[in-house]
PDB file of N, CA and C in Angstrom:
ATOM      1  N   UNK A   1      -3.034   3.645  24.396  1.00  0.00           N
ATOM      2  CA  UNK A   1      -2.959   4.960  23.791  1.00  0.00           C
ATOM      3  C   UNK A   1      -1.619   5.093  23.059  1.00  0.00           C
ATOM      4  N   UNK A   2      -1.765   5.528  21.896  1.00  0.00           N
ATOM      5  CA  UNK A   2      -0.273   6.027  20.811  1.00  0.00           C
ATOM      6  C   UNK A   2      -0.295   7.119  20.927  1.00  0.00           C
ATOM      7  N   UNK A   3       1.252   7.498  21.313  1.00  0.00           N
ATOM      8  CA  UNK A   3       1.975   9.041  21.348  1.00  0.00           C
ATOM      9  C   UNK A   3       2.036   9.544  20.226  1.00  0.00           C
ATOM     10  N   UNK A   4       2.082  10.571  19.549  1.00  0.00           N
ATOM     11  CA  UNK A   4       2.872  10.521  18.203  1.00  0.00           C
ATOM     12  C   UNK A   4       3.117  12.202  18.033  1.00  0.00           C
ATOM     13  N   UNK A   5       4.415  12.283  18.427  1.00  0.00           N
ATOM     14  CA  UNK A   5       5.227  13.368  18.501  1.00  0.00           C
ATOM     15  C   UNK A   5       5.106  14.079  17.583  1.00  0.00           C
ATOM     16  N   UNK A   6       4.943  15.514  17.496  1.00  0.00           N
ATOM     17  CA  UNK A   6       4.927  16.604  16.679  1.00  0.00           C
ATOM     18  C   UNK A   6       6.039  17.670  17.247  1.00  0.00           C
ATOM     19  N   UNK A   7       6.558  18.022  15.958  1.00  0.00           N
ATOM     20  CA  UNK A   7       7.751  19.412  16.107  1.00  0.00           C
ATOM     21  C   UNK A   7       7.691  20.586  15.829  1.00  0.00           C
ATOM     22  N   UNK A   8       6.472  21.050  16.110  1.00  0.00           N
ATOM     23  CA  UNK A   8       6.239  22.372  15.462  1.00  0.00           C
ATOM     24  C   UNK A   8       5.105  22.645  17.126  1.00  0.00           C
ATOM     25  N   UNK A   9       4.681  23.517  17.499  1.00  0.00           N
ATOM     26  CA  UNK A   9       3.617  24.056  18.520  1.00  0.00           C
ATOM     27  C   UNK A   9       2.416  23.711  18.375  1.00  0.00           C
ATOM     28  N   UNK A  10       1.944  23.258  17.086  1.00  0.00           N
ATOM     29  CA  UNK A  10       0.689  23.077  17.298  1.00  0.00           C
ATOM     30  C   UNK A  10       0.740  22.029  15.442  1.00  0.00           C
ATOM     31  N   UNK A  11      -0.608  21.468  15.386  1.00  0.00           N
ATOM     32  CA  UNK A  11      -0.808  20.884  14.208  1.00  0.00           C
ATOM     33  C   UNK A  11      -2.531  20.935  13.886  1.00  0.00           C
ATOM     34  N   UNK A  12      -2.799  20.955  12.694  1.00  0.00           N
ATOM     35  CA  UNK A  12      -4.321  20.838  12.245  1.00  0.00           C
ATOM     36  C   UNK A  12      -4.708  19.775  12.388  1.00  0.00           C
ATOM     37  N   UNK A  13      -5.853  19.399  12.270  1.00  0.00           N
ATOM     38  CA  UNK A  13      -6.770  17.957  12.813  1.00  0.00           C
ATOM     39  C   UNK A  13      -6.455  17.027  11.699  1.00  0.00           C
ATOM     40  N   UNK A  14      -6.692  18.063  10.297  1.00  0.00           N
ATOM     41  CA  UNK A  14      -6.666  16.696   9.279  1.00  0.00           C
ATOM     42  C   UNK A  14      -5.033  16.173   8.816  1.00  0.00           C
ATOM     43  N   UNK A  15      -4.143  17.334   8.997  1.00  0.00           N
ATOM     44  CA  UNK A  15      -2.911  17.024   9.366  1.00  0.00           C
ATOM     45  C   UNK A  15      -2.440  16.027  10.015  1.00  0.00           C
ATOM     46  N   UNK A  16      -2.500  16.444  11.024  1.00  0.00           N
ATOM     47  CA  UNK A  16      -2.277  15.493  12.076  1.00  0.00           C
ATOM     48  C   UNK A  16      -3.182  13.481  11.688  1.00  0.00           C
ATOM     49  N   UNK A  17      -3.894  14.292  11.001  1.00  0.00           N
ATOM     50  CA  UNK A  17      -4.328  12.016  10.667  1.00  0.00           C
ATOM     51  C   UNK A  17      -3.803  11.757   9.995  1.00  0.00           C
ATOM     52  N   UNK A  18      -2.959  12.515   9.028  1.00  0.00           N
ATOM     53  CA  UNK A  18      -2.174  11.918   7.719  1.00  0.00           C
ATOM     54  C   UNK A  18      -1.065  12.051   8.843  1.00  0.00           C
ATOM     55  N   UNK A  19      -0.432  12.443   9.210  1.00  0.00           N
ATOM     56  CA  UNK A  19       1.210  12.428  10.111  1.00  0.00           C
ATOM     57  C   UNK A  19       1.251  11.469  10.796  1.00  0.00           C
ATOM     58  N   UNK A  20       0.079  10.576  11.893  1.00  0.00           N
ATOM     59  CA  UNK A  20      -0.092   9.899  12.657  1.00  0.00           C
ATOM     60  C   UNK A  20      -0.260   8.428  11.763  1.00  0.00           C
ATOM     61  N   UNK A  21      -1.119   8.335  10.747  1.00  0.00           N
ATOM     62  CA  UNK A  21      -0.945   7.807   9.709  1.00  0.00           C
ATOM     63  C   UNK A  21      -2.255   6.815   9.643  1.00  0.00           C
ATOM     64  N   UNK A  22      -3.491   7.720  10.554  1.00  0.00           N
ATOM     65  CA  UNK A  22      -4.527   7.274  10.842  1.00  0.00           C
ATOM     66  C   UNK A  22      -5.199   7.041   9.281  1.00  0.00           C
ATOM     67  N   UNK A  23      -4.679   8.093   8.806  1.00  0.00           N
ATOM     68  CA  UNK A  23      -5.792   7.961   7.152  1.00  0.00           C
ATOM     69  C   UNK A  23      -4.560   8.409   5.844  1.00  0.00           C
ATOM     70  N   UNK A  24      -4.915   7.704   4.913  1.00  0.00           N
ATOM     71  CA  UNK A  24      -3.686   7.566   3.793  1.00  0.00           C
ATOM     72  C   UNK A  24      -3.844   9.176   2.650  1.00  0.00           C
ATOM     73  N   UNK A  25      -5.181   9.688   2.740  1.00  0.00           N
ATOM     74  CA  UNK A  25      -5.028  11.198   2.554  1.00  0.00           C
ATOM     75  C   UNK A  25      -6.270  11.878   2.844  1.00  0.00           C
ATOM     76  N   UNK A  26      -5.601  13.108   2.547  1.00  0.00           N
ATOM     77  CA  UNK A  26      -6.359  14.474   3.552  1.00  0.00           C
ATOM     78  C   UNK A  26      -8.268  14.454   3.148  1.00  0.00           C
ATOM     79  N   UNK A  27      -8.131  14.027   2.048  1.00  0.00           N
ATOM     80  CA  UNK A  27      -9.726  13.680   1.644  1.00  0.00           C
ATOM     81  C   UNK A  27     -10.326  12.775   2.183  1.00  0.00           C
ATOM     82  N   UNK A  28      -9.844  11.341   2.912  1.00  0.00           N
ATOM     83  CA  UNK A  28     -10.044  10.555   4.049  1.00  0.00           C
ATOM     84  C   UNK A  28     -10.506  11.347   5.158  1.00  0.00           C
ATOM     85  N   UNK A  29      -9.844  11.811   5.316  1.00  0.00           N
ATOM     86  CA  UNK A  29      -9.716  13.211   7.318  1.00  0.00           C
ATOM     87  C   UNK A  29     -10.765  13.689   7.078  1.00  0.00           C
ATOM     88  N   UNK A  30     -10.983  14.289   5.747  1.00  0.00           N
ATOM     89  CA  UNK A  30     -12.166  15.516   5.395  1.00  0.00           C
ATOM     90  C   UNK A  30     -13.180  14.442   5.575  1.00  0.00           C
ATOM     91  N   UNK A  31     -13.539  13.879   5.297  1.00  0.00           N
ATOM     92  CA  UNK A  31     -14.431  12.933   5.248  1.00  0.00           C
ATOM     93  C   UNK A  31     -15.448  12.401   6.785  1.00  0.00           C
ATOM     94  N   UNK A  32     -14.325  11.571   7.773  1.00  0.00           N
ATOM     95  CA  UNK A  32     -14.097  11.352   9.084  1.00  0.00           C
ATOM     96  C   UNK A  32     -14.516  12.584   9.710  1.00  0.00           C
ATOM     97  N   UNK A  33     -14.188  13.365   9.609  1.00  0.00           N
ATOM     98  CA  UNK A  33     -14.134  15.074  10.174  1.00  0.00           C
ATOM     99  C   UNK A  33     -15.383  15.379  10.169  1.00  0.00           C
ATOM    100  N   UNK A  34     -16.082  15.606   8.949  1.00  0.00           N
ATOM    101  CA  UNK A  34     -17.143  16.057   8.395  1.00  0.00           C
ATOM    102  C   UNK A  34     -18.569  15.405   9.013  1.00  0.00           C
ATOM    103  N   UNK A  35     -18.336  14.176   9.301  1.00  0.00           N
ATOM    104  CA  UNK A  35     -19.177  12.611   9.372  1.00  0.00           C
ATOM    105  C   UNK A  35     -19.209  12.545  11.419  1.00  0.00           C
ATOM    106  N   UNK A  36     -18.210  13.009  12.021  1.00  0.00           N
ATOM    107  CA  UNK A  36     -18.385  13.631  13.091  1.00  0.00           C
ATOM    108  C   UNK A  36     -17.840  12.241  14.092  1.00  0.00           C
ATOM    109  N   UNK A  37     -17.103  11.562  13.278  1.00  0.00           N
ATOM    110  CA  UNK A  37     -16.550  10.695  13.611  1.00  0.00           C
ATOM    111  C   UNK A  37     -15.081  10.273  14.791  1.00  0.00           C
ATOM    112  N   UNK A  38     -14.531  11.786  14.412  1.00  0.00           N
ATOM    113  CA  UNK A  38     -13.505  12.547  15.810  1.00  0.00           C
ATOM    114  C   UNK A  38     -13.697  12.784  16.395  1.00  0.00           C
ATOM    115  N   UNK A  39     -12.581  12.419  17.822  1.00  0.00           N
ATOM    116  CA  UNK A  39     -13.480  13.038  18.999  1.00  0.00           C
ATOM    117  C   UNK A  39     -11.387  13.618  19.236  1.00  0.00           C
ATOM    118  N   UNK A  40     -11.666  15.052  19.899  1.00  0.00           N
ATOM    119  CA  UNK A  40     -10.794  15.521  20.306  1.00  0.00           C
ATOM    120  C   UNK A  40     -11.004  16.297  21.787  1.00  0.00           C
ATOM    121  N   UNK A  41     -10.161  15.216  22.867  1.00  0.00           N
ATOM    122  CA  UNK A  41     -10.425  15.750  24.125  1.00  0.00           C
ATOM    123  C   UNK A  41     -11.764  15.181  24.737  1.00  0.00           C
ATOM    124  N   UNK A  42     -11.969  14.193  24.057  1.00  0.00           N
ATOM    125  CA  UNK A  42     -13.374  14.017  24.481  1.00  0.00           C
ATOM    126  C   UNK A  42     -14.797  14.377  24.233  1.00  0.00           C
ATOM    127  N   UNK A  43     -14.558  15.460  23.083  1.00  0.00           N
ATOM    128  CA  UNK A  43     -15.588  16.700  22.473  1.00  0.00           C
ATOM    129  C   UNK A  43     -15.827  16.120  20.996  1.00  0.00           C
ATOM    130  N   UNK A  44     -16.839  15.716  20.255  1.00  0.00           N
ATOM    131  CA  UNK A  44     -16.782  15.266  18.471  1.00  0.00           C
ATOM    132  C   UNK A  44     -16.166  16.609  18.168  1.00  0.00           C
ATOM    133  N   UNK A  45     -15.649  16.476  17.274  1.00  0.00           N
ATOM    134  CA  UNK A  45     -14.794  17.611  16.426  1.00  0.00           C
ATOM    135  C   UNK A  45     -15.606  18.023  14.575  1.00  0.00           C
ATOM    136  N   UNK A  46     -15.443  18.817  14.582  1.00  0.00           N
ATOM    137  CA  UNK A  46     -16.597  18.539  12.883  1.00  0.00           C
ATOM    138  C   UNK A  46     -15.240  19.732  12.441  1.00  0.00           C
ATOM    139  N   UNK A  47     -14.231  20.485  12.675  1.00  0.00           N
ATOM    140  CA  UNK A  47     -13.574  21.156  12.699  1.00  0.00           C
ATOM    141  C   UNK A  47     -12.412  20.863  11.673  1.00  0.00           C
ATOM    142  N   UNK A  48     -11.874  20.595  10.607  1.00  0.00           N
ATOM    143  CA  UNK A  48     -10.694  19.884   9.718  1.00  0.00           C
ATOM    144  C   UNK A  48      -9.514  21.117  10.410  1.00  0.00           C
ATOM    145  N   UNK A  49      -9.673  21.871  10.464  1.00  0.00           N
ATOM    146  CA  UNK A  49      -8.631  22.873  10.539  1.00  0.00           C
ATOM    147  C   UNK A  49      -8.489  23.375  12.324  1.00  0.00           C
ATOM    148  N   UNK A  50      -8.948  22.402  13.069  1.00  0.00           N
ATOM    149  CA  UNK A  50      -8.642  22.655  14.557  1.00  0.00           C
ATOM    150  C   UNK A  50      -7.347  22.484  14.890  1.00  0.00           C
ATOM    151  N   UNK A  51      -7.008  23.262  15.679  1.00  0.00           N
ATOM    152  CA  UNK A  51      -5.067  23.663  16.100  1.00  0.00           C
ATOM    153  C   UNK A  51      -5.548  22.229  17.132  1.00  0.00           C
ATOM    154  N   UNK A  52      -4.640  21.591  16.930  1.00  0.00           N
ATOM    155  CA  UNK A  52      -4.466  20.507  18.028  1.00  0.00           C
ATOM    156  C   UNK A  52      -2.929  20.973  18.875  1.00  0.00           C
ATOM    157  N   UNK A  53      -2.885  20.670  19.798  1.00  0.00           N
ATOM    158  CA  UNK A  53      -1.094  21.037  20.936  1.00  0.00           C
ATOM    159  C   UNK A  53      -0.790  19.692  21.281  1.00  0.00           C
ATOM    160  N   UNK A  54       0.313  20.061  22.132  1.00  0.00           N
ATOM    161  CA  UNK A  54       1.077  19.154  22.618  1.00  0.00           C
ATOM    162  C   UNK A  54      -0.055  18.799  24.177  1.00  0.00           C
ATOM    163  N   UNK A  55      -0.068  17.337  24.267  1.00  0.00           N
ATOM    164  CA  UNK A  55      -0.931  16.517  25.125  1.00  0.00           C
ATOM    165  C   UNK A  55      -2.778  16.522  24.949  1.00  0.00           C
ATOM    166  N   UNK A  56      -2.916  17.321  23.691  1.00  0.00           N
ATOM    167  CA  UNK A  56      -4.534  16.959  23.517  1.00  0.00           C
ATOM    168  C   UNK A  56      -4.597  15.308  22.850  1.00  0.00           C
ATOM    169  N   UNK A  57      -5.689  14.372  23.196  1.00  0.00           N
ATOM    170  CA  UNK A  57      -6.081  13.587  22.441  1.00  0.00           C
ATOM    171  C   UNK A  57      -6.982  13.336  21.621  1.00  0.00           C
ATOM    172  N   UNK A  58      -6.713  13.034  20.342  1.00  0.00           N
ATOM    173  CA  UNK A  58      -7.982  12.628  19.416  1.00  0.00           C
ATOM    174  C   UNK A  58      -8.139  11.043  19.509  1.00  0.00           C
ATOM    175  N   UNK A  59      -9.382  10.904  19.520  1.00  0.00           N
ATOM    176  CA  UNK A  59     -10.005   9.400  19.257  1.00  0.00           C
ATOM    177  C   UNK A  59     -10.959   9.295  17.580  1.00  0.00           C
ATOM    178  N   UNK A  60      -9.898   8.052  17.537  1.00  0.00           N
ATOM    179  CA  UNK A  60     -11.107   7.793  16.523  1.00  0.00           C
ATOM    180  C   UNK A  60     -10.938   6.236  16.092  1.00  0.00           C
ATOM    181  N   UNK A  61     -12.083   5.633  15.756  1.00  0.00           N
ATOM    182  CA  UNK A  61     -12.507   3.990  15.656  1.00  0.00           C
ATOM    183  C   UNK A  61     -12.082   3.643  16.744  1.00  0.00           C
ATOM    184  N   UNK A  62     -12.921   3.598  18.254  1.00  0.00           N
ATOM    185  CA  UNK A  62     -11.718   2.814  19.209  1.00  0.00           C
ATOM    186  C   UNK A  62     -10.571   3.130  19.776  1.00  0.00           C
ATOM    187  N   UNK A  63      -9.522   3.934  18.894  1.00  0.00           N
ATOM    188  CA  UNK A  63      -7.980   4.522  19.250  1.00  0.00           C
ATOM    189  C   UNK A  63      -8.132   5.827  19.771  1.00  0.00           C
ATOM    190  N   UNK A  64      -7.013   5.804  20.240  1.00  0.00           N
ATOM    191  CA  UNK A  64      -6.407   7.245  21.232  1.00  0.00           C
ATOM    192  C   UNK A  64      -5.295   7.474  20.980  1.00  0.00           C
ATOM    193  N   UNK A  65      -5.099   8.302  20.357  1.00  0.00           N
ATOM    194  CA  UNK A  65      -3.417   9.292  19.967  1.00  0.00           C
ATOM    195  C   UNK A  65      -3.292  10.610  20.573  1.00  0.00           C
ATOM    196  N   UNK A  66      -2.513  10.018  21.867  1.00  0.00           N
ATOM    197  CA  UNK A  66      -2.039  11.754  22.057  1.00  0.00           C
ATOM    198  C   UNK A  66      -0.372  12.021  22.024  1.00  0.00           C
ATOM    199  N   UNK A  67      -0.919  13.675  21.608  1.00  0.00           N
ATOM    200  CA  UNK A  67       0.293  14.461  20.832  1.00  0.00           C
ATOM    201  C   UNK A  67       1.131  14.538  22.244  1.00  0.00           C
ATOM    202  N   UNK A  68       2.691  14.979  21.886  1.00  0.00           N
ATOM    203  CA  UNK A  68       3.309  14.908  22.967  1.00  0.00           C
ATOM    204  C   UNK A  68       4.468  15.483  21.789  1.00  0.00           C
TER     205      UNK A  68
END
């Protein structure tokens, strides 16, 4: 599992894949997002604009990134 620290209280889903550096831009995320391909917490996510916090995890292809 990859940590990948955020400095603000909370971050958006498709945000957060460009910051983490899962996808090279936000039309990638939209895409992934849409296609139902995220899983956040364990739940598919279809959501681009979901508040993610500090210690939720998103999965996606295989990987696990949680915020911290």
């Amino acid at each position: 599992m990859t940590e990948i620290k955020i400095n603000t209280e909370f971050i958006k889903l498709d945000s957060f894949m460009k910051w983490a550096n899962i996808v090279s831009q936000g039309s990638e995320a939209k895409i992934y997002i849409k296609d139902g391909l995220i899983k956040v917490n364990g739940e598919t996510e279809i959501r681009r604009g979901r508040k993610l916090y500090k210690n939720d995890i998103v999965e996606f292809n295989g990987e696990e990134y949680k915020i911290v």
